[in-house]
C-alpha atoms as a PDB file:
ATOM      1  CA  UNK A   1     -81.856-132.264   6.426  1.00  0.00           C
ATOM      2  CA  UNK A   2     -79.382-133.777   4.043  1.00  0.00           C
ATOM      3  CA  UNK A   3     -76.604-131.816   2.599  1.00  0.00           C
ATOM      4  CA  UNK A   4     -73.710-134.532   1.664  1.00  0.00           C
ATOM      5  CA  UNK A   5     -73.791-137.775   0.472  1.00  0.00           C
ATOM      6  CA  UNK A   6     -70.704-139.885  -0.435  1.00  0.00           C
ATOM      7  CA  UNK A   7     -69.894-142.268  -3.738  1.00  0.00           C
ATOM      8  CA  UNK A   8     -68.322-145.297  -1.881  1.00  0.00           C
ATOM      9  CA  UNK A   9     -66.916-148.125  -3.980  1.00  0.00           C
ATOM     10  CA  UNK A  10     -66.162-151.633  -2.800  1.00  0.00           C
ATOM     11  CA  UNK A  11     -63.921-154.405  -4.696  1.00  0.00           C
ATOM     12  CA  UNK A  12     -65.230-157.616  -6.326  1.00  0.00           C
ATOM     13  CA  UNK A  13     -65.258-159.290  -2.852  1.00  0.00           C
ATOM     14  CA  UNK A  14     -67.338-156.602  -1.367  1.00  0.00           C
ATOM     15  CA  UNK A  15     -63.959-154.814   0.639  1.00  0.00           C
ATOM     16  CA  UNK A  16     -64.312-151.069   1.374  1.00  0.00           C
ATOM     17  CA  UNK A  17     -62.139-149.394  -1.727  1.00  0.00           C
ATOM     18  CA  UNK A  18     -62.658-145.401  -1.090  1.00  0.00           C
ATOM     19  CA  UNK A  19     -65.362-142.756  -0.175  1.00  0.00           C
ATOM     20  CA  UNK A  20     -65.208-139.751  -2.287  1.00  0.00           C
ATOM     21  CA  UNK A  21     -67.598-136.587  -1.098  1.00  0.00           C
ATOM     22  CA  UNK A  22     -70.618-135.768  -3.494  1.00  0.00           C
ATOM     23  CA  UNK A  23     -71.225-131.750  -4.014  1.00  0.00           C
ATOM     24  CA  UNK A  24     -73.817-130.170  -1.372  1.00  0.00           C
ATOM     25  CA  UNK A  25     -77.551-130.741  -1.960  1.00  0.00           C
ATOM     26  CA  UNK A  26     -79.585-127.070  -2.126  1.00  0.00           C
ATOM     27  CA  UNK A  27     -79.990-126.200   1.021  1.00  0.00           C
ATOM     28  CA  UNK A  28     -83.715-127.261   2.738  1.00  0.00           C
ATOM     29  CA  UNK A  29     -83.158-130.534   1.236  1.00  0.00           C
ATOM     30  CA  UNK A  30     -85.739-133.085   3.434  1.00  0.00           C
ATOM     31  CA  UNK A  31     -85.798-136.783   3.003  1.00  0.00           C
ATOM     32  CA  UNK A  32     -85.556-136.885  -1.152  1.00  0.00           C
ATOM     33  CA  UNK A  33     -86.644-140.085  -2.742  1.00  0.00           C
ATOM     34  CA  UNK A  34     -83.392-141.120  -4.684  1.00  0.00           C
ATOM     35  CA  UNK A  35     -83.814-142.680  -7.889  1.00  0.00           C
ATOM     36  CA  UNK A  36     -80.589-144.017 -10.037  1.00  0.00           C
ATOM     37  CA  UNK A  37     -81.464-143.766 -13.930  1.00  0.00           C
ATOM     38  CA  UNK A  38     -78.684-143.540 -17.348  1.00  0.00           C
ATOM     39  CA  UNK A  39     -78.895-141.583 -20.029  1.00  0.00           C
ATOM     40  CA  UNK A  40     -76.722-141.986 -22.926  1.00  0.00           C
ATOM     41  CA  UNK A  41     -74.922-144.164 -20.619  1.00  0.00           C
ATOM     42  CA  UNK A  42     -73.823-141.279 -18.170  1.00  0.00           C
ATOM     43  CA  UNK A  43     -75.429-142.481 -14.759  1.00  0.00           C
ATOM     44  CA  UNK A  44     -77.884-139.927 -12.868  1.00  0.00           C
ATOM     45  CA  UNK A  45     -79.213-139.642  -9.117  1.00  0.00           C
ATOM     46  CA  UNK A  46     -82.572-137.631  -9.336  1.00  0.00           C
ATOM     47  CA  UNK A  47     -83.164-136.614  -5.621  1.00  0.00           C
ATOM     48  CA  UNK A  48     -87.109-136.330  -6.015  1.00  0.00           C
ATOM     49  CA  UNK A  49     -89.351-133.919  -4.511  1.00  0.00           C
ATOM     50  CA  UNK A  50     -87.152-133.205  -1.391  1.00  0.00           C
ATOM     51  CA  UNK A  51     -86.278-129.456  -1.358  1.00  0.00           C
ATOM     52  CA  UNK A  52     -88.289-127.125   0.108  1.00  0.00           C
ATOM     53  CA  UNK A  53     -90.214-125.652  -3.236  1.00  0.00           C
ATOM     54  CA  UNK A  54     -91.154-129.153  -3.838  1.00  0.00           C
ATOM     55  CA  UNK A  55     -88.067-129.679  -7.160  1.00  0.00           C
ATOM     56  CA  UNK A  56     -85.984-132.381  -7.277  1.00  0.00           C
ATOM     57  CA  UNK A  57     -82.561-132.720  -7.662  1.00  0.00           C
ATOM     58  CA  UNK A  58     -80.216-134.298 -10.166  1.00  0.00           C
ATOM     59  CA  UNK A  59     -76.721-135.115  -9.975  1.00  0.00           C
ATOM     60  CA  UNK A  60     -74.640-136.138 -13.141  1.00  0.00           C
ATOM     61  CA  UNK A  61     -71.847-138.722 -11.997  1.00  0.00           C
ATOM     62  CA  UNK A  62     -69.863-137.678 -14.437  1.00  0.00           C
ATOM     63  CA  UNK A  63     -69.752-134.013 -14.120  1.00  0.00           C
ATOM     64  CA  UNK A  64     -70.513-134.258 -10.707  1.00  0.00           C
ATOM     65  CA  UNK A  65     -72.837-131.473 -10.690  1.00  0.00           C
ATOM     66  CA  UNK A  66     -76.441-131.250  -9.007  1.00  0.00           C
ATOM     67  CA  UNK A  67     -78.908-129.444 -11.370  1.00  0.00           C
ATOM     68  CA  UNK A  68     -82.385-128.065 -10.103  1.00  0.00           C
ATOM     69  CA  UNK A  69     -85.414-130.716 -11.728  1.00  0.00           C
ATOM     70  CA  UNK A  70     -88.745-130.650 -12.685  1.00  0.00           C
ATOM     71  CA  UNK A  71     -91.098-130.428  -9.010  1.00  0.00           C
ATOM     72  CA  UNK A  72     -93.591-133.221  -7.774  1.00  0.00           C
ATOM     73  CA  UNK A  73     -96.912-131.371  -8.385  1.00  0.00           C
ATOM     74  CA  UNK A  74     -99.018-129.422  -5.756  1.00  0.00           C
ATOM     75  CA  UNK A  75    -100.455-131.821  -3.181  1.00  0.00           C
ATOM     76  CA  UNK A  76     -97.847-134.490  -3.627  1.00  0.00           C
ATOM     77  CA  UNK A  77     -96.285-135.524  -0.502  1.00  0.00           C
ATOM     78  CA  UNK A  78     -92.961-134.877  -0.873  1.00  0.00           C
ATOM     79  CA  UNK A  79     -91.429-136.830   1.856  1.00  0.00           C
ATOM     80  CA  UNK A  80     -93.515-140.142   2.015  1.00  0.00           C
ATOM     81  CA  UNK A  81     -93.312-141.793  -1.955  1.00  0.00           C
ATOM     82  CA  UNK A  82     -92.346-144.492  -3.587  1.00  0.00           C
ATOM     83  CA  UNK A  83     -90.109-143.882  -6.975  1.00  0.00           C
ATOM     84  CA  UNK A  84     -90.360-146.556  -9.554  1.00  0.00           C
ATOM     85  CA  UNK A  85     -87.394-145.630 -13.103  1.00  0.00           C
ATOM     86  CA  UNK A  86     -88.998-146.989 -15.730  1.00  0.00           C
ATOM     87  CA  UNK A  87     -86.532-148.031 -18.728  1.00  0.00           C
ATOM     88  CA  UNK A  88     -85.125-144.900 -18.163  1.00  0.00           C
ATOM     89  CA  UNK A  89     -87.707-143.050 -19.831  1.00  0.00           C
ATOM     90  CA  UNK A  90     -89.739-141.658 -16.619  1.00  0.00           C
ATOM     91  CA  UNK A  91     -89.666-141.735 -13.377  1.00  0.00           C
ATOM     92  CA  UNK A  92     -93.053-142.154 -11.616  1.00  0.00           C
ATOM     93  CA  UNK A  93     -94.060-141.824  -8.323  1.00  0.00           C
ATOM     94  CA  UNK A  94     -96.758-143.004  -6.074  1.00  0.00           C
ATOM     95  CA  UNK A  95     -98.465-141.242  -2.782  1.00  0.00           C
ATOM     96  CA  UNK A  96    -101.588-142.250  -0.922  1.00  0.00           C
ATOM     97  CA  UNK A  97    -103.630-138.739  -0.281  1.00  0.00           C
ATOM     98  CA  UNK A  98    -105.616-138.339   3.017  1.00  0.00           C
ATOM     99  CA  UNK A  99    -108.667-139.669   0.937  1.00  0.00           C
ATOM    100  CA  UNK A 100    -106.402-143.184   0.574  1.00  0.00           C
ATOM    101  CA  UNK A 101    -106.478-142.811  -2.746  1.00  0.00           C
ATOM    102  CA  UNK A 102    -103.486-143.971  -4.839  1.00  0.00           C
ATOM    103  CA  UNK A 103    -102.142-140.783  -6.875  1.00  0.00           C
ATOM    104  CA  UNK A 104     -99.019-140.711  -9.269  1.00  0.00           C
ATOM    105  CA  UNK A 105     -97.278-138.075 -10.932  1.00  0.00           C
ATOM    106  CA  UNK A 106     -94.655-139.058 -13.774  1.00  0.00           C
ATOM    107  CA  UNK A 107     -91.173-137.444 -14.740  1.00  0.00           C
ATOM    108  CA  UNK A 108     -90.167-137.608 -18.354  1.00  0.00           C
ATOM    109  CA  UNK A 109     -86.432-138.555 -18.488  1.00  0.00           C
ATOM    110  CA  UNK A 110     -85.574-137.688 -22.217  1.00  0.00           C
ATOM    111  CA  UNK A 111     -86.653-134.525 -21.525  1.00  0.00           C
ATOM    112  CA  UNK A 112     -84.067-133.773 -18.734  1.00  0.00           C
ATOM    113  CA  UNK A 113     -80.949-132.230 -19.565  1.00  0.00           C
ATOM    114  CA  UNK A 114     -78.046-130.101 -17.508  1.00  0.00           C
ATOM    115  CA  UNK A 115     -79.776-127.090 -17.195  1.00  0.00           C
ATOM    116  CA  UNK A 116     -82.332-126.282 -14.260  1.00  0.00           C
ATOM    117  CA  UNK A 117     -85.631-126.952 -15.331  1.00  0.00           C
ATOM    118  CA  UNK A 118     -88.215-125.960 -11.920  1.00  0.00           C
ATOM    119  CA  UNK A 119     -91.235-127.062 -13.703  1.00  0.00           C
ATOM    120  CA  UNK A 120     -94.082-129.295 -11.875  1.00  0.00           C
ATOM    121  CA  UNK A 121     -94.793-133.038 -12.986  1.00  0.00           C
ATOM    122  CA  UNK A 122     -97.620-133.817 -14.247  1.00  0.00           C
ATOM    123  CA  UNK A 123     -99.792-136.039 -12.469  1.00  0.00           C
ATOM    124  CA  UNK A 124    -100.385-139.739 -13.830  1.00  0.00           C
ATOM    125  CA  UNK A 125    -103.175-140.596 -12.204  1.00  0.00           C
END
């Protein structure tokens, strides 16, 4: 389970600088796919898919607050994908089902905003 994560910064040369604690994850968070994206220039972590209803996660660097995000969609592994941010428009993600077929379901950034928003993804493909 994860629960904290920390915002480390290094100098020019690549020397530790400080570690600063991020707020707490919701709790039955398991092995999110983090994905950094910007919008409007304030830089985002969207913790995909990890909690235990399937929503993501995203944290606001600047306000430093985690706010619930739209879920992967029913039948999407939520612990085994690969995230690809797209021009920070959408996130998609891809999953091989039990058939081996290659399935992706696709997050539209510009619609994601500081309030909680628990609705599912739509698939891609």
């Amino acid at each position: 389970m994860l629960k904290v994560g920390h915002r480390v910064e290094f100098d020019v040369n690549f020397n530790f600088k400080s570690s600063t604690a991020l707020p707490p994850l919701a709790d039955q968070t398991m092995r999110p796919t983090a994905v950094l994206w910007s919008k409007k220039g304030e830089k985002q972590i969207m913790m995909l898919g990890g909690q235990k209803d399937r929503w993501s996660q995203n944290l606001n660097l600047k306000t430093n607050i985690w706010t619930p995000a739209p879920a992967v969609p029913a039948g999407h592994n939520i612990t085994t994908n690969i995230a690809v941010n797209w021009k920070d428009k959408a996130i998609f993600t891809f999953i091989i089902d039990a058939q081996l077929t290659i399935k992706s379901a696709v997050m539209d950034l510009e619609q994601i905003t500081d309030e909680e928003n628990k609705s599912d993804m739509p698939w891609a493909l």
